[in-house]
ModelCIF file with pLDDT and N, C-alpha, C, O atoms, coordinates in Angstrom:
data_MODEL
#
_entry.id   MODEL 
#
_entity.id                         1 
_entity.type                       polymer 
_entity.pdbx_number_of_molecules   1 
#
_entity_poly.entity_id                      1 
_entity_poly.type                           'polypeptide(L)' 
_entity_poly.nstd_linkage                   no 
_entity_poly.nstd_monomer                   no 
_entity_poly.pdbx_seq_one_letter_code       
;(UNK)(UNK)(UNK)(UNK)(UNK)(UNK)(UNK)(UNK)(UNK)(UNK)(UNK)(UNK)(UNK)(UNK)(UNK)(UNK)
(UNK)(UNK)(UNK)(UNK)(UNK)(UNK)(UNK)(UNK)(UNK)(UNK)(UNK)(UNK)(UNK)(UNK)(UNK)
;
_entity_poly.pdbx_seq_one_letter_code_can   XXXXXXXXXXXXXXXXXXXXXXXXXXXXXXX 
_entity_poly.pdbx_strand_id                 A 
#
loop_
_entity_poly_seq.entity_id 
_entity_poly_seq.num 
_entity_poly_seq.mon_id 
_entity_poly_seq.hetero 
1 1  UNK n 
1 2  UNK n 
1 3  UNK n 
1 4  UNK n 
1 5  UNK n 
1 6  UNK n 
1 7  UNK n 
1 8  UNK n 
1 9  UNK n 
1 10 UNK n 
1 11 UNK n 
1 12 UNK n 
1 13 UNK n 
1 14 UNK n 
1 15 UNK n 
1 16 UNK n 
1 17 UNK n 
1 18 UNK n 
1 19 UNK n 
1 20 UNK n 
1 21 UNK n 
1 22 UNK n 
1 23 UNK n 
1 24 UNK n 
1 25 UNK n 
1 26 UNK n 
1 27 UNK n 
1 28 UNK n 
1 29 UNK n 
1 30 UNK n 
1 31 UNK n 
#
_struct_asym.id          A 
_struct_asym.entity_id   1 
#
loop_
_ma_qa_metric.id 
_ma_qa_metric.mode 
_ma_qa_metric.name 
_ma_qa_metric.software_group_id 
_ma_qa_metric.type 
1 global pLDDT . pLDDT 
2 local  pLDDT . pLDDT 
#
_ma_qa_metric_global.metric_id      1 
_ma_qa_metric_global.metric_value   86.39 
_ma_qa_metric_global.model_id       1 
_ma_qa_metric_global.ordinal_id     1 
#
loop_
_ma_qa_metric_local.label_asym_id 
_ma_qa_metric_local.label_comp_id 
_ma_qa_metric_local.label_seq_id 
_ma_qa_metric_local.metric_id 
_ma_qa_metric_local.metric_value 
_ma_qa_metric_local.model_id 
_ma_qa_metric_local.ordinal_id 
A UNK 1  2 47.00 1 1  
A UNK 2  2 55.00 1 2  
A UNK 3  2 73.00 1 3  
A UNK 4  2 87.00 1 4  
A UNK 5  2 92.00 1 5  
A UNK 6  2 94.00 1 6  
A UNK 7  2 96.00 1 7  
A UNK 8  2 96.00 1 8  
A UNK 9  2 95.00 1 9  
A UNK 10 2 95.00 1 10 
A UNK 11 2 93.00 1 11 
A UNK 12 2 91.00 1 12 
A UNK 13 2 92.00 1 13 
A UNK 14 2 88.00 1 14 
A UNK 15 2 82.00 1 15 
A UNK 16 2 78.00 1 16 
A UNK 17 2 68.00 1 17 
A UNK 18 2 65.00 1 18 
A UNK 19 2 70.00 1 19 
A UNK 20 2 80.00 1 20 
A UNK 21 2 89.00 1 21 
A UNK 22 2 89.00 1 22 
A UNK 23 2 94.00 1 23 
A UNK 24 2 95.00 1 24 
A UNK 25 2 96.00 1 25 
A UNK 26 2 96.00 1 26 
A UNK 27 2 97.00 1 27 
A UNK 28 2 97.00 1 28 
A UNK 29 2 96.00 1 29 
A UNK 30 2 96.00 1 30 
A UNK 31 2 96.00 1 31 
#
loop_
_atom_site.group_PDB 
_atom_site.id 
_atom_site.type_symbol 
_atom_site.label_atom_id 
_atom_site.label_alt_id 
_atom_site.label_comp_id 
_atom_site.label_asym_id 
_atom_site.label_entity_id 
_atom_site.label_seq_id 
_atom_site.pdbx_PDB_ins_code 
_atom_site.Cartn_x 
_atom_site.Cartn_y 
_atom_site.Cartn_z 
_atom_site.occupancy 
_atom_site.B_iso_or_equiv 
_atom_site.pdbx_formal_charge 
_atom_site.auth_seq_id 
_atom_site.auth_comp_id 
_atom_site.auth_asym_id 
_atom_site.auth_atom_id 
_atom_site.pdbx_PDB_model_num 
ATOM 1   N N  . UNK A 1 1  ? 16.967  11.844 17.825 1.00 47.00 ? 1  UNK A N  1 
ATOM 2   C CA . UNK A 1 1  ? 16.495  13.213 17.659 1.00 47.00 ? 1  UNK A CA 1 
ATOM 3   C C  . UNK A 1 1  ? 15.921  13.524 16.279 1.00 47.00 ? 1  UNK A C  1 
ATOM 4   O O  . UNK A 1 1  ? 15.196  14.512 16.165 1.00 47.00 ? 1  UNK A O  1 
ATOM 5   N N  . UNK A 1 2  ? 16.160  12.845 15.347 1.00 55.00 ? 2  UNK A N  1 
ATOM 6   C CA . UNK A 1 2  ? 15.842  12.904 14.266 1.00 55.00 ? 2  UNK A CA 1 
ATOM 7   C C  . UNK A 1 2  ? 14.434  12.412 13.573 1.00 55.00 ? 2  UNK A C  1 
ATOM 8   O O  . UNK A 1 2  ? 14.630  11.940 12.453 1.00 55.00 ? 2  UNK A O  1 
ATOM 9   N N  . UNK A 1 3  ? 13.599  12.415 13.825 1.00 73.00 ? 3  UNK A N  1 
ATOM 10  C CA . UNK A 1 3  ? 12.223  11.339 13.686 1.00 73.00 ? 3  UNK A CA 1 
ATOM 11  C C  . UNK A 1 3  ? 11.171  12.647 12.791 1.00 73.00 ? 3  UNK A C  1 
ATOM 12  O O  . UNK A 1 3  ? 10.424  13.556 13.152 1.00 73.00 ? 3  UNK A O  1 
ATOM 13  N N  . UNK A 1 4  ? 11.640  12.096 11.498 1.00 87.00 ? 4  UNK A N  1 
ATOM 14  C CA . UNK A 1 4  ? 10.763  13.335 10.505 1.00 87.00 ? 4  UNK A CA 1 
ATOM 15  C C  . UNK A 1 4  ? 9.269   12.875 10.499 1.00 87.00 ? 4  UNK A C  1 
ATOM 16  O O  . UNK A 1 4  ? 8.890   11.735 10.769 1.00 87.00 ? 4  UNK A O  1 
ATOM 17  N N  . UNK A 1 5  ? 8.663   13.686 10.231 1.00 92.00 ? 5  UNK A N  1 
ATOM 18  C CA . UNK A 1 5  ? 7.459   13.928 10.047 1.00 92.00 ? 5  UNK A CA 1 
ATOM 19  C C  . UNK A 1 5  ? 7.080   13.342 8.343  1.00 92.00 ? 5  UNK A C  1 
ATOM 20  O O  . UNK A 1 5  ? 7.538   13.682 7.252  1.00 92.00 ? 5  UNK A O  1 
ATOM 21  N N  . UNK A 1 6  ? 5.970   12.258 8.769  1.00 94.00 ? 6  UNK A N  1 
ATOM 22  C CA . UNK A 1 6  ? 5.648   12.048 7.474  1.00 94.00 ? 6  UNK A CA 1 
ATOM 23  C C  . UNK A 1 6  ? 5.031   13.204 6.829  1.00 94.00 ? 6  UNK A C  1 
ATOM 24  O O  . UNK A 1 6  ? 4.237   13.910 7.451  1.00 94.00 ? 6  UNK A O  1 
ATOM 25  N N  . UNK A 1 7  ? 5.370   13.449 5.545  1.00 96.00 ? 7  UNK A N  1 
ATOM 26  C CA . UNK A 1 7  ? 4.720   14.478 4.494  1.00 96.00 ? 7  UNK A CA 1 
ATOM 27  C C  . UNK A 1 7  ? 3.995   13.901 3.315  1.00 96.00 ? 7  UNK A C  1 
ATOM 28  O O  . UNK A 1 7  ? 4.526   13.553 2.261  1.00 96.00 ? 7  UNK A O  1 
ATOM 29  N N  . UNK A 1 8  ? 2.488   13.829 3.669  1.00 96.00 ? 8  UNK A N  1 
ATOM 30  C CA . UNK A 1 8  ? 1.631   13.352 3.008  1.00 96.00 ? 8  UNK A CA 1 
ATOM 31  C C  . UNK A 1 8  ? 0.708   13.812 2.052  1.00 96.00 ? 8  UNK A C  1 
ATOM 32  O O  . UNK A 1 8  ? 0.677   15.043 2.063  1.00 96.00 ? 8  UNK A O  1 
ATOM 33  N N  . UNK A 1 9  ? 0.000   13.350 1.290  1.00 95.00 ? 9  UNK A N  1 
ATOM 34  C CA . UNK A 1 9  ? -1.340  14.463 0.427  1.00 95.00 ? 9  UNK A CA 1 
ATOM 35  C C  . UNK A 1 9  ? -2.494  13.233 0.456  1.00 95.00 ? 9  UNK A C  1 
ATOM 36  O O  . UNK A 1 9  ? -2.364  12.017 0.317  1.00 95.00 ? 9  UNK A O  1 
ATOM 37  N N  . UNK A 1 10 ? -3.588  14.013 0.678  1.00 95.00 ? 10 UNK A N  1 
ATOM 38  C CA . UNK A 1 10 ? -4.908  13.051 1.355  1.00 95.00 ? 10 UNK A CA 1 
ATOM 39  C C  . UNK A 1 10 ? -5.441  12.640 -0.533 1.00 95.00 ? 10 UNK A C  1 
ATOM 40  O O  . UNK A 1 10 ? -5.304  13.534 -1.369 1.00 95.00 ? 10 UNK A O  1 
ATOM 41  N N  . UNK A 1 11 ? -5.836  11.677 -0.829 1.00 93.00 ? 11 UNK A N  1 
ATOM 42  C CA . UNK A 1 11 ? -6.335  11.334 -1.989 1.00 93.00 ? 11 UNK A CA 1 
ATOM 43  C C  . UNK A 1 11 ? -7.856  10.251 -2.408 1.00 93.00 ? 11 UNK A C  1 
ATOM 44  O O  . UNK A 1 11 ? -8.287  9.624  -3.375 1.00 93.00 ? 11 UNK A O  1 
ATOM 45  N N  . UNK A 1 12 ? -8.267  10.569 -0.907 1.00 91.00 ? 12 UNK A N  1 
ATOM 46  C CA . UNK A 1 12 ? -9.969  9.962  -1.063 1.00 91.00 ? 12 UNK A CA 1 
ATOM 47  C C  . UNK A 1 12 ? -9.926  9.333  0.117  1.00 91.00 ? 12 UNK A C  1 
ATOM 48  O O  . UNK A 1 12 ? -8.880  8.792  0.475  1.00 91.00 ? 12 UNK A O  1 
ATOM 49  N N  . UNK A 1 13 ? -11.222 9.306  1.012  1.00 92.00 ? 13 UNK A N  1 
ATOM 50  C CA . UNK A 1 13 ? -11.678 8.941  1.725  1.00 92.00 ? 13 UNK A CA 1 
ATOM 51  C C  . UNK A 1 13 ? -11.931 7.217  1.602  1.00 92.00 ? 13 UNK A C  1 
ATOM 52  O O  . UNK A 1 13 ? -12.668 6.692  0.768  1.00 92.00 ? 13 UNK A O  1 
ATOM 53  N N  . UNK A 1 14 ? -11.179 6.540  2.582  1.00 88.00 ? 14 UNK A N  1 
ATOM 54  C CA . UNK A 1 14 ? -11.250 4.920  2.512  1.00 88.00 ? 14 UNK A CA 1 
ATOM 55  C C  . UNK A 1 14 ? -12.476 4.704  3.466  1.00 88.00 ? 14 UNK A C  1 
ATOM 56  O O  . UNK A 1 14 ? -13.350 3.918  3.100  1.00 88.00 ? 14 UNK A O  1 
ATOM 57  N N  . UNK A 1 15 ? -12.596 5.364  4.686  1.00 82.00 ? 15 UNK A N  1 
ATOM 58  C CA . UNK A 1 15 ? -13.394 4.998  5.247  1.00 82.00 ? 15 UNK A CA 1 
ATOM 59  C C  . UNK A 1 15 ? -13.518 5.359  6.655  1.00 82.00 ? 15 UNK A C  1 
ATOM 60  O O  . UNK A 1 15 ? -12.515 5.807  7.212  1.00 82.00 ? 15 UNK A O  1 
ATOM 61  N N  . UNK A 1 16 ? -15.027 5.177  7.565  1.00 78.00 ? 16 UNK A N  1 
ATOM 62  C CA . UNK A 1 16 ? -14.142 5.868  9.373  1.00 78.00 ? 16 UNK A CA 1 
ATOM 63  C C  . UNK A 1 16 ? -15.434 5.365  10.121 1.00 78.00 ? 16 UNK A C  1 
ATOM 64  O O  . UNK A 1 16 ? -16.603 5.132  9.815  1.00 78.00 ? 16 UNK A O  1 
ATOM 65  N N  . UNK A 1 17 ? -14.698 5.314  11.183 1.00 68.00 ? 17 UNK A N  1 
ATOM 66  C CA . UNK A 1 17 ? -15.514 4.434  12.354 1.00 68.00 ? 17 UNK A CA 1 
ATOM 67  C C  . UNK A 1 17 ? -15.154 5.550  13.720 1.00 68.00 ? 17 UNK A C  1 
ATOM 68  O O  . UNK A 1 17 ? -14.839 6.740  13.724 1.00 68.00 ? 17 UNK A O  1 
ATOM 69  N N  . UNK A 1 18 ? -15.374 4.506  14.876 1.00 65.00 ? 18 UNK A N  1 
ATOM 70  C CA . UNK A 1 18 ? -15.428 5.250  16.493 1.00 65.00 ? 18 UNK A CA 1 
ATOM 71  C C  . UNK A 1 18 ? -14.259 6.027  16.706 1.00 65.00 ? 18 UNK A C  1 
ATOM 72  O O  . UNK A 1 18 ? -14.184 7.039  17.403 1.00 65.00 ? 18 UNK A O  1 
ATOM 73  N N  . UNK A 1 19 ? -12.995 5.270  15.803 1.00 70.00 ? 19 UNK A N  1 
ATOM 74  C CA . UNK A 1 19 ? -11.573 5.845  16.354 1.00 70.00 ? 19 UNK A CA 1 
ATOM 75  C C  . UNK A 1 19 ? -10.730 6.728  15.405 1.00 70.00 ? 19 UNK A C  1 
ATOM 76  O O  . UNK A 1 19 ? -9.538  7.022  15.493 1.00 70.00 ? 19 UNK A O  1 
ATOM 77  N N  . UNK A 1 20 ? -11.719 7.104  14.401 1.00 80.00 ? 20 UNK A N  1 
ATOM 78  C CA . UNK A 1 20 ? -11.166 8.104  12.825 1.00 80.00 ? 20 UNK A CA 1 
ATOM 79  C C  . UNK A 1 20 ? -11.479 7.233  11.997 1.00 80.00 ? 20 UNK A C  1 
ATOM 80  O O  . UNK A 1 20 ? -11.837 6.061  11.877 1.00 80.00 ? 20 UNK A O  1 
ATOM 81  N N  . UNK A 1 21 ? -11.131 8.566  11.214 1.00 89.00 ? 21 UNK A N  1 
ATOM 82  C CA . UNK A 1 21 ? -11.335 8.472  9.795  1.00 89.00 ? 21 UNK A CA 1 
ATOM 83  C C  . UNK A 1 21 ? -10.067 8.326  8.830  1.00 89.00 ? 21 UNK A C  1 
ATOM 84  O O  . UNK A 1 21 ? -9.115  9.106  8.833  1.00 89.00 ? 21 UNK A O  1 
ATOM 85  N N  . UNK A 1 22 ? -10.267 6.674  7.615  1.00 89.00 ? 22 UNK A N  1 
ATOM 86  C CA . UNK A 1 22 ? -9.262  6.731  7.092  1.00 89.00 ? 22 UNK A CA 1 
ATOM 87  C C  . UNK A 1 22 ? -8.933  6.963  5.676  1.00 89.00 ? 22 UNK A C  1 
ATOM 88  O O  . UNK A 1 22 ? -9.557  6.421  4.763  1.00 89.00 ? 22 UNK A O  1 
ATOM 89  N N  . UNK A 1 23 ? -8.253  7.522  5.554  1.00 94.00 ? 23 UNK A N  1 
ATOM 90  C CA . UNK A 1 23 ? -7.896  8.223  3.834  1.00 94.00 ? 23 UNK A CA 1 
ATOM 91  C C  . UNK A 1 23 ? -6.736  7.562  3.473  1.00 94.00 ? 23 UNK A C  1 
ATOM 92  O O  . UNK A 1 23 ? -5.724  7.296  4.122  1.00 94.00 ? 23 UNK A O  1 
ATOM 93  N N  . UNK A 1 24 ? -7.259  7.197  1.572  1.00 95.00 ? 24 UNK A N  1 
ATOM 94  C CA . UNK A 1 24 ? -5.584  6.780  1.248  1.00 95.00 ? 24 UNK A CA 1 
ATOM 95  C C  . UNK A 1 24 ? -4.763  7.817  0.704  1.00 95.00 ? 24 UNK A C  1 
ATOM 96  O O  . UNK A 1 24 ? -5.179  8.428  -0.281 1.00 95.00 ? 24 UNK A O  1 
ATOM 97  N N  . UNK A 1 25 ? -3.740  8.079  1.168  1.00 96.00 ? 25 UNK A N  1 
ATOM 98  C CA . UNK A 1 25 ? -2.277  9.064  1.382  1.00 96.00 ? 25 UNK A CA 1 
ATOM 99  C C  . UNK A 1 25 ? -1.430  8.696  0.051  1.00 96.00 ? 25 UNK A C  1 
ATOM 100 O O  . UNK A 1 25 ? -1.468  7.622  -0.549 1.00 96.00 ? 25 UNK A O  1 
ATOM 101 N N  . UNK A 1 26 ? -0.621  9.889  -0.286 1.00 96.00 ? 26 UNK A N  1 
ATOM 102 C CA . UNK A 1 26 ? 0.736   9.758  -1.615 1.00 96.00 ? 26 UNK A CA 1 
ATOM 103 C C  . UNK A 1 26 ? 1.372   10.427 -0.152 1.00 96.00 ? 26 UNK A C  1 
ATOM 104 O O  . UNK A 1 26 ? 0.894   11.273 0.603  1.00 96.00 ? 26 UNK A O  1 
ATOM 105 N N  . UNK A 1 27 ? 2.731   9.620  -0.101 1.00 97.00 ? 27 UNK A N  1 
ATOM 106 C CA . UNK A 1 27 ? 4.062   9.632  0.856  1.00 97.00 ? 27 UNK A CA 1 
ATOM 107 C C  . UNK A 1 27 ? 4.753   10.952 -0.393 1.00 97.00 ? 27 UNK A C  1 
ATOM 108 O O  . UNK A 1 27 ? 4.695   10.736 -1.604 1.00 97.00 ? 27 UNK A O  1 
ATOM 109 N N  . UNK A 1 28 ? 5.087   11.662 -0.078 1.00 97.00 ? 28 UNK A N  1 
ATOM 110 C CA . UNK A 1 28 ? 5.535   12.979 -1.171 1.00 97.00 ? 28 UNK A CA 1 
ATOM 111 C C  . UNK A 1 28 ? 7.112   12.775 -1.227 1.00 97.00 ? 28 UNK A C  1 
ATOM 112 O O  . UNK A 1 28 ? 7.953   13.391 -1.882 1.00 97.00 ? 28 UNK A O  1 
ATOM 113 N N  . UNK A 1 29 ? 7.266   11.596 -0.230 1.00 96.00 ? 29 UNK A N  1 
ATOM 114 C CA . UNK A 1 29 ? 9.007   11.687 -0.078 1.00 96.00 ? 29 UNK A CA 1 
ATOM 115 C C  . UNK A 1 29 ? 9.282   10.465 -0.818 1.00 96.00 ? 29 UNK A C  1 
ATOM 116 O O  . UNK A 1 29 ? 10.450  10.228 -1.127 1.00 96.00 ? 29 UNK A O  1 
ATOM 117 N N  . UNK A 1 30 ? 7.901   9.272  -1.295 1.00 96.00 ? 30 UNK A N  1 
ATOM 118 C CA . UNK A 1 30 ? 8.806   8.172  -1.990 1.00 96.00 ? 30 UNK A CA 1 
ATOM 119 C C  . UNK A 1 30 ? 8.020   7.849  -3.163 1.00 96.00 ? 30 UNK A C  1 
ATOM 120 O O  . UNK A 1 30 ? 8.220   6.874  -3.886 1.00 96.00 ? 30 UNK A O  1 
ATOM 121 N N  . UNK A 1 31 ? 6.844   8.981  -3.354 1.00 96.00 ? 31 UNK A N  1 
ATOM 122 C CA . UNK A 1 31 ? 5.408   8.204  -4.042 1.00 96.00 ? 31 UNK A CA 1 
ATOM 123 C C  . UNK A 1 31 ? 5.400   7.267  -4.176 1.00 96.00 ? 31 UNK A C  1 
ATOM 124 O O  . UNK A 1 31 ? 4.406   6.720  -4.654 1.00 96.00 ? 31 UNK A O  1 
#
């Protein structure tokens, strides 16, 4: 029951194709 939600902050665009778009992330819970 417990399954937290990652809490992220977006920090530049890596890149994106057919299936999204990917950004590299700071994890706010372990930087």
């Amino acid at each position: 029951p417990r399954q937290l939600r990652m809490r992220y902050m977006k920090c530049g665009r890596l890149g994106a194709g057919q299936f999204g778009t990917v950004y590299k992330a700071l994890n706010l819970d372990t930087g």
